[in-house]
PDB file of N, CA and C in Angstrom:
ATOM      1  N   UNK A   1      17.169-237.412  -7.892  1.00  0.00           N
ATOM      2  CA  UNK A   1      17.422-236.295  -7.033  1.00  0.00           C
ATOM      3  C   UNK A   1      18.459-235.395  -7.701  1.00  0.00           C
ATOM      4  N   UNK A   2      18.090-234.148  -7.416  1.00  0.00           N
ATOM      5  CA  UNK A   2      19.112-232.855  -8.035  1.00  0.00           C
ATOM      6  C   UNK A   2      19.880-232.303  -6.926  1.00  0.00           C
ATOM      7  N   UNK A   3      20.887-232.827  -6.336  1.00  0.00           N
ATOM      8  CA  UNK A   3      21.586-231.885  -5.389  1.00  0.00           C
ATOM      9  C   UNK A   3      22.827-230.781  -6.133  1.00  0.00           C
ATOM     10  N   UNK A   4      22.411-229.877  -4.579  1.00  0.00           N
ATOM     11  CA  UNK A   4      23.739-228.822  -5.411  1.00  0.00           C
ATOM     12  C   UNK A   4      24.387-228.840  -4.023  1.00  0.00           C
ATOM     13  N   UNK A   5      25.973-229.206  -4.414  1.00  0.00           N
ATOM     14  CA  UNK A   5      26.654-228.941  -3.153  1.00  0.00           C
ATOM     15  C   UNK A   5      27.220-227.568  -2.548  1.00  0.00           C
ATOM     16  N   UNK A   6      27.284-227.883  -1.078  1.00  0.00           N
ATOM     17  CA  UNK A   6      27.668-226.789  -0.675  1.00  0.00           C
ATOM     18  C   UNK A   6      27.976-226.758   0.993  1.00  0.00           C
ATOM     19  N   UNK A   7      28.485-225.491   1.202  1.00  0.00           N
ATOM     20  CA  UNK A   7      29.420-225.371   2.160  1.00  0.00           C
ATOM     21  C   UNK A   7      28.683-224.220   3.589  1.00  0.00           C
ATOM     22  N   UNK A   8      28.291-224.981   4.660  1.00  0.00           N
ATOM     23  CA  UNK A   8      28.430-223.915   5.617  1.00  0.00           C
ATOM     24  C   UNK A   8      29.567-222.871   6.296  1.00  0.00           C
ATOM     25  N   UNK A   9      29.674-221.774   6.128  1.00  0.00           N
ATOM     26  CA  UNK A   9      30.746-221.229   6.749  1.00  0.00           C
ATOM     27  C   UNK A   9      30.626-220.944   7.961  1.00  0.00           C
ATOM     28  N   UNK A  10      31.675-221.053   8.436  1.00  0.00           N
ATOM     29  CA  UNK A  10      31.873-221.190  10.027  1.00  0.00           C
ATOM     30  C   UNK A  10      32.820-219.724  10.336  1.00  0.00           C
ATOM     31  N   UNK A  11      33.529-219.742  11.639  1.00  0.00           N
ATOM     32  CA  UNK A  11      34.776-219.018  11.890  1.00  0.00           C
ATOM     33  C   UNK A  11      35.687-220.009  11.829  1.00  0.00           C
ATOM     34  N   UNK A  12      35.816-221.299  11.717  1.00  0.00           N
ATOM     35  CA  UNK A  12      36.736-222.072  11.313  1.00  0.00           C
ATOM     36  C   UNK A  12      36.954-222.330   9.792  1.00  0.00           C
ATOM     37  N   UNK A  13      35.781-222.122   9.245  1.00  0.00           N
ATOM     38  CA  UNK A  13      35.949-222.110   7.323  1.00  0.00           C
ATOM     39  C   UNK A  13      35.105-221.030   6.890  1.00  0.00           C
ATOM     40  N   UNK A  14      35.759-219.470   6.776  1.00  0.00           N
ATOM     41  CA  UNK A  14      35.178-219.171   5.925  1.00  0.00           C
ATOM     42  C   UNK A  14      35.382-219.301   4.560  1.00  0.00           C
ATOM     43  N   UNK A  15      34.933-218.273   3.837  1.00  0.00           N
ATOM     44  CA  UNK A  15      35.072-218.944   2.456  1.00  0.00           C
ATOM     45  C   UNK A  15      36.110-219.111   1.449  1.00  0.00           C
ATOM     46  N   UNK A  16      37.150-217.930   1.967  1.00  0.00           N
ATOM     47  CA  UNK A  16      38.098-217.995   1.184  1.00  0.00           C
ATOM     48  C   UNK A  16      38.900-219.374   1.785  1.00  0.00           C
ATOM     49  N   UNK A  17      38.633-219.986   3.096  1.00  0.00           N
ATOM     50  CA  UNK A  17      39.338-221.089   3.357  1.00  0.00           C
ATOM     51  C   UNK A  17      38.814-222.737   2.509  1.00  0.00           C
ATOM     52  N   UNK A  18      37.409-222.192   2.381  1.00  0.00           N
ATOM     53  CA  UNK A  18      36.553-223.336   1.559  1.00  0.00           C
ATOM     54  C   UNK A  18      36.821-223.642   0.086  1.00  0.00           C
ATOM     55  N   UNK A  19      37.164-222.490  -0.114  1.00  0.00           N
ATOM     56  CA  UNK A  19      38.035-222.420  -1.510  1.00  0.00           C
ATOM     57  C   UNK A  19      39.597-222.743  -1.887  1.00  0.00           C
ATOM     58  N   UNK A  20      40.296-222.850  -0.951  1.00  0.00           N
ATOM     59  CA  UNK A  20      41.129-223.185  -1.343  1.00  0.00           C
ATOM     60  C   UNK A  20      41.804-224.209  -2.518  1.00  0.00           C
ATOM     61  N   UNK A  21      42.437-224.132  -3.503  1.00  0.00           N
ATOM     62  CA  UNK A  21      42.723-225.291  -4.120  1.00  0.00           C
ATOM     63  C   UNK A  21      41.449-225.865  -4.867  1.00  0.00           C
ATOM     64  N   UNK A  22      40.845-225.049  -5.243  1.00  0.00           N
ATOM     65  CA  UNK A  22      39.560-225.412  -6.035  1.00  0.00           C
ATOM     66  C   UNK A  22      39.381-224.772  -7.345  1.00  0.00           C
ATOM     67  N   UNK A  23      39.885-223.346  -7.459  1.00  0.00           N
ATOM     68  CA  UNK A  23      39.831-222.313  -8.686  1.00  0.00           C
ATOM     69  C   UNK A  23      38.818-221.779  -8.389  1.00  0.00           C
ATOM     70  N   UNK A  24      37.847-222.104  -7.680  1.00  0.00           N
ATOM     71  CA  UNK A  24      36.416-220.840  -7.572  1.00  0.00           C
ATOM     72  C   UNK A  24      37.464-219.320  -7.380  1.00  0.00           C
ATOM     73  N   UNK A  25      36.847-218.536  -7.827  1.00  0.00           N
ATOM     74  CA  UNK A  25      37.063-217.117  -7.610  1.00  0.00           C
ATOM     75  C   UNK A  25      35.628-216.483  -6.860  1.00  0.00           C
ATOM     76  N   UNK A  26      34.424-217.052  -7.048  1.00  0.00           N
ATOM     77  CA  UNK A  26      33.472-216.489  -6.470  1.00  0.00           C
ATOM     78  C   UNK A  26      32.485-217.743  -5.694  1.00  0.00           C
ATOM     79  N   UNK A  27      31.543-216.907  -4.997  1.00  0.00           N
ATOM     80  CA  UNK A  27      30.664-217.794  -4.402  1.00  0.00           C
ATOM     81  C   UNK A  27      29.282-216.962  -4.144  1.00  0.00           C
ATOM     82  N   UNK A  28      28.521-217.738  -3.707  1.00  0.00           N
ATOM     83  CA  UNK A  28      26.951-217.058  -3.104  1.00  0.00           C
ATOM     84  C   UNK A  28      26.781-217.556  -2.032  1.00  0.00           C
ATOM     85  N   UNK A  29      25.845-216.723  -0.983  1.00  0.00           N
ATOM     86  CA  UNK A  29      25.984-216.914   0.458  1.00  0.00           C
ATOM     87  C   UNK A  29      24.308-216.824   0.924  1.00  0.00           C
ATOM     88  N   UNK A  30      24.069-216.930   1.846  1.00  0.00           N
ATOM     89  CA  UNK A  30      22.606-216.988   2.210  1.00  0.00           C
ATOM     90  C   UNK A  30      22.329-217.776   3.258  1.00  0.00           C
ATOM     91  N   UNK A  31      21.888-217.333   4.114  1.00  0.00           N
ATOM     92  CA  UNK A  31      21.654-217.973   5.456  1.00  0.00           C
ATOM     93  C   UNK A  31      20.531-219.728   5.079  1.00  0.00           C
ATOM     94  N   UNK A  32      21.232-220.368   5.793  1.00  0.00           N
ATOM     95  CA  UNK A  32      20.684-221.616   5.604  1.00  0.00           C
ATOM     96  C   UNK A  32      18.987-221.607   5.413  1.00  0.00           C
ATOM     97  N   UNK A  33      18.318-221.010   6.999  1.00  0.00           N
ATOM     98  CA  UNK A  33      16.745-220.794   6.894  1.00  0.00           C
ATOM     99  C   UNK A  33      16.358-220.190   5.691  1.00  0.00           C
ATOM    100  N   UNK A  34      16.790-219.323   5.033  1.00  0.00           N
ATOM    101  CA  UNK A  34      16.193-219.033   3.772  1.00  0.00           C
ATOM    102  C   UNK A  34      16.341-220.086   2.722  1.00  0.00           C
ATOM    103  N   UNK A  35      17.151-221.209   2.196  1.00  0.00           N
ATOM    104  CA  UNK A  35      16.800-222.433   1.946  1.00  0.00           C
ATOM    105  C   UNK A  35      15.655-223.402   2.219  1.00  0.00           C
ATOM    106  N   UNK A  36      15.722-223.616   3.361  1.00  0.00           N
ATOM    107  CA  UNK A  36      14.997-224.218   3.674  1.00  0.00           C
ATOM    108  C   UNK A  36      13.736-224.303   3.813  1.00  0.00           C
ATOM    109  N   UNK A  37      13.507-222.620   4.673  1.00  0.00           N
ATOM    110  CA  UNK A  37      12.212-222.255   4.725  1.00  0.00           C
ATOM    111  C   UNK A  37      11.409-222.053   3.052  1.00  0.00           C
ATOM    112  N   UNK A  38      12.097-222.348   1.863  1.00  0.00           N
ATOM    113  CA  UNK A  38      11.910-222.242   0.661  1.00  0.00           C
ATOM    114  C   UNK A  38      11.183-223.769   0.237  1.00  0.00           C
ATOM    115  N   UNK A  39      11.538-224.226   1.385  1.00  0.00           N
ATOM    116  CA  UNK A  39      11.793-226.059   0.863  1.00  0.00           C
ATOM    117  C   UNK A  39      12.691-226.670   0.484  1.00  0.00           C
ATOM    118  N   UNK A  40      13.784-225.849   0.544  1.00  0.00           N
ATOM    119  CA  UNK A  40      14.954-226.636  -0.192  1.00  0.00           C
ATOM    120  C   UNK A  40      15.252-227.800   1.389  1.00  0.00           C
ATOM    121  N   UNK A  41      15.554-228.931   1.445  1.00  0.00           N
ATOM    122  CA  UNK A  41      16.051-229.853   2.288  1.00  0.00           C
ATOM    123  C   UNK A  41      17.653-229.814   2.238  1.00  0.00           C
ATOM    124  N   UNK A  42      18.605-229.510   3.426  1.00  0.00           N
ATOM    125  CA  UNK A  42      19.507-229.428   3.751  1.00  0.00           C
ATOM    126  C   UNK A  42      20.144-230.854   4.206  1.00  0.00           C
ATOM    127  N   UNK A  43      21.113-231.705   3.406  1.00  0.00           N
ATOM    128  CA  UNK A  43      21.301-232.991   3.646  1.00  0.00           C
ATOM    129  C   UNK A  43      23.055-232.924   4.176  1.00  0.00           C
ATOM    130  N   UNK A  44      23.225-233.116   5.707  1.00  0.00           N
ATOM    131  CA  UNK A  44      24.406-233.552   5.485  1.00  0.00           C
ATOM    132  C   UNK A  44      25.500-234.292   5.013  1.00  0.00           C
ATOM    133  N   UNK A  45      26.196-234.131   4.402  1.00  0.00           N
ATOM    134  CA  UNK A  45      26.833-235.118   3.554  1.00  0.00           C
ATOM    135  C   UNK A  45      28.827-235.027   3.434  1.00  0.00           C
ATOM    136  N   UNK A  46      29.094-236.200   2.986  1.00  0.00           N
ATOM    137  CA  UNK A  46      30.678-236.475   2.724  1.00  0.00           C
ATOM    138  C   UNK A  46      30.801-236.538   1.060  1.00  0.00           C
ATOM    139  N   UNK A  47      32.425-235.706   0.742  1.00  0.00           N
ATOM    140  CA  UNK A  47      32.602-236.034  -0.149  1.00  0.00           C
ATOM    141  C   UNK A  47      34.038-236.955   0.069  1.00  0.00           C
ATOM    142  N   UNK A  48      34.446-237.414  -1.251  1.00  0.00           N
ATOM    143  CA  UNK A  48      36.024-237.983  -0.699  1.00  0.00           C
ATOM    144  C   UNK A  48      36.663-237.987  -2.396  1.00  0.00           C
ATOM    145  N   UNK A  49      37.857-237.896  -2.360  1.00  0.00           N
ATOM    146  CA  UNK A  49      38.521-237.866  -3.484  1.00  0.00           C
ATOM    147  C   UNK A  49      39.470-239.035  -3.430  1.00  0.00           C
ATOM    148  N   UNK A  50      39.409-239.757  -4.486  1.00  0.00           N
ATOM    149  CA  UNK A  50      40.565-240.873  -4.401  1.00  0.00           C
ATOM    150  C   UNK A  50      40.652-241.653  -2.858  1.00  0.00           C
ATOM    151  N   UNK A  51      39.163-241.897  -2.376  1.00  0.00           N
ATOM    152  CA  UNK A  51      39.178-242.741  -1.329  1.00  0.00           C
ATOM    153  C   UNK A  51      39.733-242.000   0.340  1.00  0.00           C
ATOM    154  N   UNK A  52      40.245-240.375  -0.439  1.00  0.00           N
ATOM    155  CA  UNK A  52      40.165-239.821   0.522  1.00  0.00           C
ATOM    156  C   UNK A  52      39.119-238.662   1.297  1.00  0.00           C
ATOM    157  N   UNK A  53      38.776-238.835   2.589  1.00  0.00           N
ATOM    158  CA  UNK A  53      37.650-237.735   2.768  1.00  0.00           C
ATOM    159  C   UNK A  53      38.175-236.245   2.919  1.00  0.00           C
ATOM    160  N   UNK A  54      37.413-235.586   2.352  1.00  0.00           N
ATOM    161  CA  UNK A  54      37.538-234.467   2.012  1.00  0.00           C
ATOM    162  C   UNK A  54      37.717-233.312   3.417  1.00  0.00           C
ATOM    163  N   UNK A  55      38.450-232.562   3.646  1.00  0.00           N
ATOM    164  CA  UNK A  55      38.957-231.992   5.031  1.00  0.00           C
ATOM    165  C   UNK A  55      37.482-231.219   5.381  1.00  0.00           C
ATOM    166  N   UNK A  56      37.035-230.283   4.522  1.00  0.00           N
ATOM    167  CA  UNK A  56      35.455-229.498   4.657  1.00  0.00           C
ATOM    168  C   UNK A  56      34.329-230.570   4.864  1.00  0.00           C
ATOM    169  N   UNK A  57      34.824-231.958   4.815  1.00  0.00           N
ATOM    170  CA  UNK A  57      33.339-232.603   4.986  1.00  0.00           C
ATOM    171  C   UNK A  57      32.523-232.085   6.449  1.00  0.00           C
ATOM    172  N   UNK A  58      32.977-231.412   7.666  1.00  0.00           N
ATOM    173  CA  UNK A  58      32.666-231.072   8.628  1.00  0.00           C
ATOM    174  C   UNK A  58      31.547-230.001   8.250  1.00  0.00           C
ATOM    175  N   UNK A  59      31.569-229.243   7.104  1.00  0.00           N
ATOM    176  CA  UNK A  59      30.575-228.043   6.779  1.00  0.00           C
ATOM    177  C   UNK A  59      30.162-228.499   5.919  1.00  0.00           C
ATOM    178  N   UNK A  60      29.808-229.598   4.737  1.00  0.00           N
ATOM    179  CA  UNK A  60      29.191-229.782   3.831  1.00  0.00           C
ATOM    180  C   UNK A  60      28.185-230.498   3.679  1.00  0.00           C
ATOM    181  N   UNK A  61      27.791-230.284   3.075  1.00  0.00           N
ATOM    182  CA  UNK A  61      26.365-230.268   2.435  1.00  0.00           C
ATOM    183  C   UNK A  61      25.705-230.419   1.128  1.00  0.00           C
ATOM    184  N   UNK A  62      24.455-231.419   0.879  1.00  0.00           N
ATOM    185  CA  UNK A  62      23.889-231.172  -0.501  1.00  0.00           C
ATOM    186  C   UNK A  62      22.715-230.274  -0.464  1.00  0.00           C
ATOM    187  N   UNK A  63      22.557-229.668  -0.996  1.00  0.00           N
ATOM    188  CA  UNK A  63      21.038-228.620  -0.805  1.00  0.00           C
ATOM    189  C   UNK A  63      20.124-229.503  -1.810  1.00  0.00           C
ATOM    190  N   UNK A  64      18.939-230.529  -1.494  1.00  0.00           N
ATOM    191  CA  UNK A  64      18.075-231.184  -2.754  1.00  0.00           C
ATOM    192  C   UNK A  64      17.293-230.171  -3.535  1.00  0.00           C
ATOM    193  N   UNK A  65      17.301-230.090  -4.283  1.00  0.00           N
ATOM    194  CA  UNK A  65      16.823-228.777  -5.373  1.00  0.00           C
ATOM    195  C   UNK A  65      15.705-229.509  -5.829  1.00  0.00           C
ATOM    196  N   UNK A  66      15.697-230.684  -6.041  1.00  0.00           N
ATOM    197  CA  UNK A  66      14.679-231.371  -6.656  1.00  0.00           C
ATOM    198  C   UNK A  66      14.519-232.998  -6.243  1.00  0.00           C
ATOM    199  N   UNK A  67      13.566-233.534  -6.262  1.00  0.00           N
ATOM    200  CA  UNK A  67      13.613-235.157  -6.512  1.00  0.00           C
ATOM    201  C   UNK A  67      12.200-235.411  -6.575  1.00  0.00           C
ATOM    202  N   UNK A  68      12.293-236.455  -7.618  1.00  0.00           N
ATOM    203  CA  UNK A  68      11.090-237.451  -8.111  1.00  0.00           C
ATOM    204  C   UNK A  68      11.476-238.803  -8.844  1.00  0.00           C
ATOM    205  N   UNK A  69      10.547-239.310  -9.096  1.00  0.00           N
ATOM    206  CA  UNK A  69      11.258-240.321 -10.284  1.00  0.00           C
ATOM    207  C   UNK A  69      11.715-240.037 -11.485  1.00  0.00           C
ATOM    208  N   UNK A  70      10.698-239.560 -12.103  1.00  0.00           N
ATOM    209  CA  UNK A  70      11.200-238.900 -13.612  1.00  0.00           C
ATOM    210  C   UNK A  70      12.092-237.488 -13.905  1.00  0.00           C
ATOM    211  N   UNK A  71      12.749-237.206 -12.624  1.00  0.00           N
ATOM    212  CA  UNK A  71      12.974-235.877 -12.743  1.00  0.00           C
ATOM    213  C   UNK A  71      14.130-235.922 -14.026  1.00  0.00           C
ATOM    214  N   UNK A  72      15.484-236.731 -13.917  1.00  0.00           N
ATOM    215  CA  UNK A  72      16.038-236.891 -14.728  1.00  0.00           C
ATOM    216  C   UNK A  72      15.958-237.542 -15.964  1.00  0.00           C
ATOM    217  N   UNK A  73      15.598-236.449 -17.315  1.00  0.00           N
ATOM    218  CA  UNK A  73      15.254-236.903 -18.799  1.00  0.00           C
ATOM    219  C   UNK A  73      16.224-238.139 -19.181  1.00  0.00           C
ATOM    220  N   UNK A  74      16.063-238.756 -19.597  1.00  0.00           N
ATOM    221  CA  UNK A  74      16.664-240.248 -20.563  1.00  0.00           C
ATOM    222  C   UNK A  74      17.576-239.353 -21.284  1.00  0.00           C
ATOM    223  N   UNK A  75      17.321-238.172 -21.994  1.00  0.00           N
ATOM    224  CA  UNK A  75      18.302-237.697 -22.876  1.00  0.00           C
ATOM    225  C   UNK A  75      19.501-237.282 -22.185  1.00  0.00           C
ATOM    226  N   UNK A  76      19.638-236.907 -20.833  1.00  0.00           N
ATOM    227  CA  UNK A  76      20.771-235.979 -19.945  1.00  0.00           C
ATOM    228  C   UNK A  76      21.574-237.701 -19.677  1.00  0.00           C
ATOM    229  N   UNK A  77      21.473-238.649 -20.223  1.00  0.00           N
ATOM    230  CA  UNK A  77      22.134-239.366 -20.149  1.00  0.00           C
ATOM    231  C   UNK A  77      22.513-240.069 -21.344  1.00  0.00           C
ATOM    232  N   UNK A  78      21.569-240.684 -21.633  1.00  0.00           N
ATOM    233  CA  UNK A  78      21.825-241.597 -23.018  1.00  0.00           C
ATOM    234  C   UNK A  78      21.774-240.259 -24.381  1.00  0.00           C
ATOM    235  N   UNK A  79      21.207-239.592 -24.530  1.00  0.00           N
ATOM    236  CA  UNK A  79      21.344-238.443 -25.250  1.00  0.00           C
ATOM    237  C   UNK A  79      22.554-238.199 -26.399  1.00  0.00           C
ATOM    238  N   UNK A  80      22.001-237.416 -27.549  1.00  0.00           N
ATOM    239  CA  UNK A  80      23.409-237.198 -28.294  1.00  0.00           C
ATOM    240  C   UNK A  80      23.673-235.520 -27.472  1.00  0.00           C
ATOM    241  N   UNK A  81      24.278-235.044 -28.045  1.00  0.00           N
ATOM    242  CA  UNK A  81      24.801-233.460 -27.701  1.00  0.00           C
ATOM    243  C   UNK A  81      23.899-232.747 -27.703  1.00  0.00           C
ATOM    244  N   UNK A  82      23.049-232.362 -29.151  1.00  0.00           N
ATOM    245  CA  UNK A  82      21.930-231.777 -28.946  1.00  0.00           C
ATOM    246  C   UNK A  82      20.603-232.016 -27.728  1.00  0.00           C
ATOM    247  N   UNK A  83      20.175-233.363 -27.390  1.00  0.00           N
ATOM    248  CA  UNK A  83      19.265-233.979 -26.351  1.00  0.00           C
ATOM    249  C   UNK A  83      20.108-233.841 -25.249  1.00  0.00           C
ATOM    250  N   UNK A  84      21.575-234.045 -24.997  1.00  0.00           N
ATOM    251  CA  UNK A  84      21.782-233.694 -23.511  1.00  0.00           C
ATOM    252  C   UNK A  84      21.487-231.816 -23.307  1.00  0.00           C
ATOM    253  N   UNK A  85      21.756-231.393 -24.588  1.00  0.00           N
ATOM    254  CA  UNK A  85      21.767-229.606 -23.656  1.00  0.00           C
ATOM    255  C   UNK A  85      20.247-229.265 -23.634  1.00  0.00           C
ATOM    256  N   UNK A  86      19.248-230.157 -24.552  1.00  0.00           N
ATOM    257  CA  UNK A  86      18.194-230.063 -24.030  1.00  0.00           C
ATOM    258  C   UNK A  86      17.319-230.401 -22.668  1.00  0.00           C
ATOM    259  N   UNK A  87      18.241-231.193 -22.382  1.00  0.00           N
ATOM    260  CA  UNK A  87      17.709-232.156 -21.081  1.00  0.00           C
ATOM    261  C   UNK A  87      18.107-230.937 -20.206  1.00  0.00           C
ATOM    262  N   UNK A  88      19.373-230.205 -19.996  1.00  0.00           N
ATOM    263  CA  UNK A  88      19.775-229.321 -19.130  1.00  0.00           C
ATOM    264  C   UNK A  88      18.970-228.353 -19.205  1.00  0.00           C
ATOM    265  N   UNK A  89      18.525-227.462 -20.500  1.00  0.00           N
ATOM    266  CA  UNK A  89      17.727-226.717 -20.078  1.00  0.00           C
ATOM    267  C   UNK A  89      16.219-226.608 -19.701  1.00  0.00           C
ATOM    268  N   UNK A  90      16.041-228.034 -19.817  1.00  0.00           N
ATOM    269  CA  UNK A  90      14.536-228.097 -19.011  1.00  0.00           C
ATOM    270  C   UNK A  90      14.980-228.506 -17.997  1.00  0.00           C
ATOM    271  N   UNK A  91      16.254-228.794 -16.756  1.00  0.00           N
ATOM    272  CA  UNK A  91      16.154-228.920 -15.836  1.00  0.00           C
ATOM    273  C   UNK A  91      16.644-227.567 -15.020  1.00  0.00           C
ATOM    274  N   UNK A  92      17.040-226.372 -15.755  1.00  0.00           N
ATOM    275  CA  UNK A  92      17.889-224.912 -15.763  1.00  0.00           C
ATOM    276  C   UNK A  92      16.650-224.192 -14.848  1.00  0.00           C
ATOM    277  N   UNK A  93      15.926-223.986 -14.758  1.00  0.00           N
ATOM    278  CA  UNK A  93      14.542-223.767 -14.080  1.00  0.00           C
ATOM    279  C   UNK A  93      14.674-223.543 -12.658  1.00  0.00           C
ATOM    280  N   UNK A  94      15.201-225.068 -12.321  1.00  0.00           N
ATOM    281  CA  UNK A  94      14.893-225.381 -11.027  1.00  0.00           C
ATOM    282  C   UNK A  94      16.436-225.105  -9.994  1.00  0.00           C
ATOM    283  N   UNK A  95      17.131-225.068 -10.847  1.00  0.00           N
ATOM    284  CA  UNK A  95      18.614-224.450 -10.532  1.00  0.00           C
ATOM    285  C   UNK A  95      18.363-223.138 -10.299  1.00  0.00           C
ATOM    286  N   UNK A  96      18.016-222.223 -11.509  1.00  0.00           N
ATOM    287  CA  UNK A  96      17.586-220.970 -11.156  1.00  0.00           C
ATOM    288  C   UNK A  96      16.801-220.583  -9.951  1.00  0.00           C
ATOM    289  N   UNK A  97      15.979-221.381 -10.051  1.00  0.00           N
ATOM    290  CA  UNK A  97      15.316-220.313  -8.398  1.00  0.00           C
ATOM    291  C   UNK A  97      16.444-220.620  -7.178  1.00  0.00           C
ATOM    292  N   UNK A  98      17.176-221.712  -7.313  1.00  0.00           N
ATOM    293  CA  UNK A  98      18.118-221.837  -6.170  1.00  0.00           C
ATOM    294  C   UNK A  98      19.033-220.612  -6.029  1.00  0.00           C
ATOM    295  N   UNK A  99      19.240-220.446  -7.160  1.00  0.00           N
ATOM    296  CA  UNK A  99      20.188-219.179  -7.908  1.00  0.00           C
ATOM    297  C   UNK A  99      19.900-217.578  -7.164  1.00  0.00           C
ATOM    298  N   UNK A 100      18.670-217.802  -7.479  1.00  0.00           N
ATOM    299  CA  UNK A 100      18.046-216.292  -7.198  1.00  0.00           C
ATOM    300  C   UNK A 100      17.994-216.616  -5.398  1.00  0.00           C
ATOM    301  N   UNK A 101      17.953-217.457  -4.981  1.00  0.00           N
ATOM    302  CA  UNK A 101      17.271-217.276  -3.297  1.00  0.00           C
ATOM    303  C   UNK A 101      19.154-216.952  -2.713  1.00  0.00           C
ATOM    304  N   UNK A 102      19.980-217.438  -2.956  1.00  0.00           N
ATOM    305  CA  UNK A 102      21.634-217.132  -2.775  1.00  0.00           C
ATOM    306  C   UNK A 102      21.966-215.849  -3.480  1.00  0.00           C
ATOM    307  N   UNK A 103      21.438-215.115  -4.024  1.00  0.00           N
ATOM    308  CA  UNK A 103      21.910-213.732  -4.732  1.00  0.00           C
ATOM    309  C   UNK A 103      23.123-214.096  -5.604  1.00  0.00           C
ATOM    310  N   UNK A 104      23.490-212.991  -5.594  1.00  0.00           N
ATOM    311  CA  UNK A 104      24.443-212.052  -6.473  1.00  0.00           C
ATOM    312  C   UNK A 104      25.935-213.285  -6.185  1.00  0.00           C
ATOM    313  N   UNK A 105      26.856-213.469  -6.819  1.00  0.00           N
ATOM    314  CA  UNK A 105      27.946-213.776  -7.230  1.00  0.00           C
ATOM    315  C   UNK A 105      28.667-212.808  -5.895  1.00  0.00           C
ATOM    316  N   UNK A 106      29.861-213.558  -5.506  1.00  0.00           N
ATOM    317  CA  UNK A 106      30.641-212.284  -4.264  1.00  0.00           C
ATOM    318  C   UNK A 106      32.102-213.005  -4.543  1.00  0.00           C
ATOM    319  N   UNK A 107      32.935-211.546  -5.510  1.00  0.00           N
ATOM    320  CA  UNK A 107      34.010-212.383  -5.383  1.00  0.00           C
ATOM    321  C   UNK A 107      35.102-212.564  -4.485  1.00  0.00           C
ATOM    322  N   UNK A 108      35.926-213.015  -4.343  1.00  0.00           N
ATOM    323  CA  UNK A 108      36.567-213.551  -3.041  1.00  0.00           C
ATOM    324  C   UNK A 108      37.724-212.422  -3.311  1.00  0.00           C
ATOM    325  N   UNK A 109      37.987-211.967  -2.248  1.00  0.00           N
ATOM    326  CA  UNK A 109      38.868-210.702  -1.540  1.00  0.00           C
ATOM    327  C   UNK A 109      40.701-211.066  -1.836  1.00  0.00           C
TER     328      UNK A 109
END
């Protein structure tokens, strides 16, 4: 499985609050149904750092971009340098259309 994480914003988190303490300077936004209705599957989920849970776990989320068995090449793991950036860009594809359905980059105010 290929998840990409991510964050619902609320009036309790928007984004510059989701960001905090992270270094993002930018983000992409897009109403959930346009995910989905794409096929992307919306998985609620926890993260935790050092055994601790993460304060945004209340809005987060993995978006599955992909899953199968073989999705992940042998090289994006066992790989030398050259076979891992190959492995990435045959999986760069499927990131991209996620890319394009969230638009444009929006940087934070």
């Amino acid at each position: 499985m290929l998840p990409l994480s991510c964050f619902a914003v609320t009036v309790d988190w928007p984004p510059a609050r989701l960001a905090e303490n992270t270094g993002f300077a930018q983000y992409r936004q897009c109403p959930a149904h346009t995910l989905t209705g794409a096929g992307y599957p919306l998985w609620p989920t926890d993260v935790f750092v050092d055994d601790v849970p993460d304060p945004r776990n209340e809005v987060h989320y993995d978006l599955i971009v992909a899953a199968g068995a073989a999705l992940i090449p042998d090289d994006l793991v066992t790989g030398d340098r050259t076979a891992r950036r190959a492995a990435r860009a045959m999986l760069a594809p499927r990131f991209e259309a996620v890319l394009a359905l969230l638009g444009e980059p929006i940087t934070m105010d």
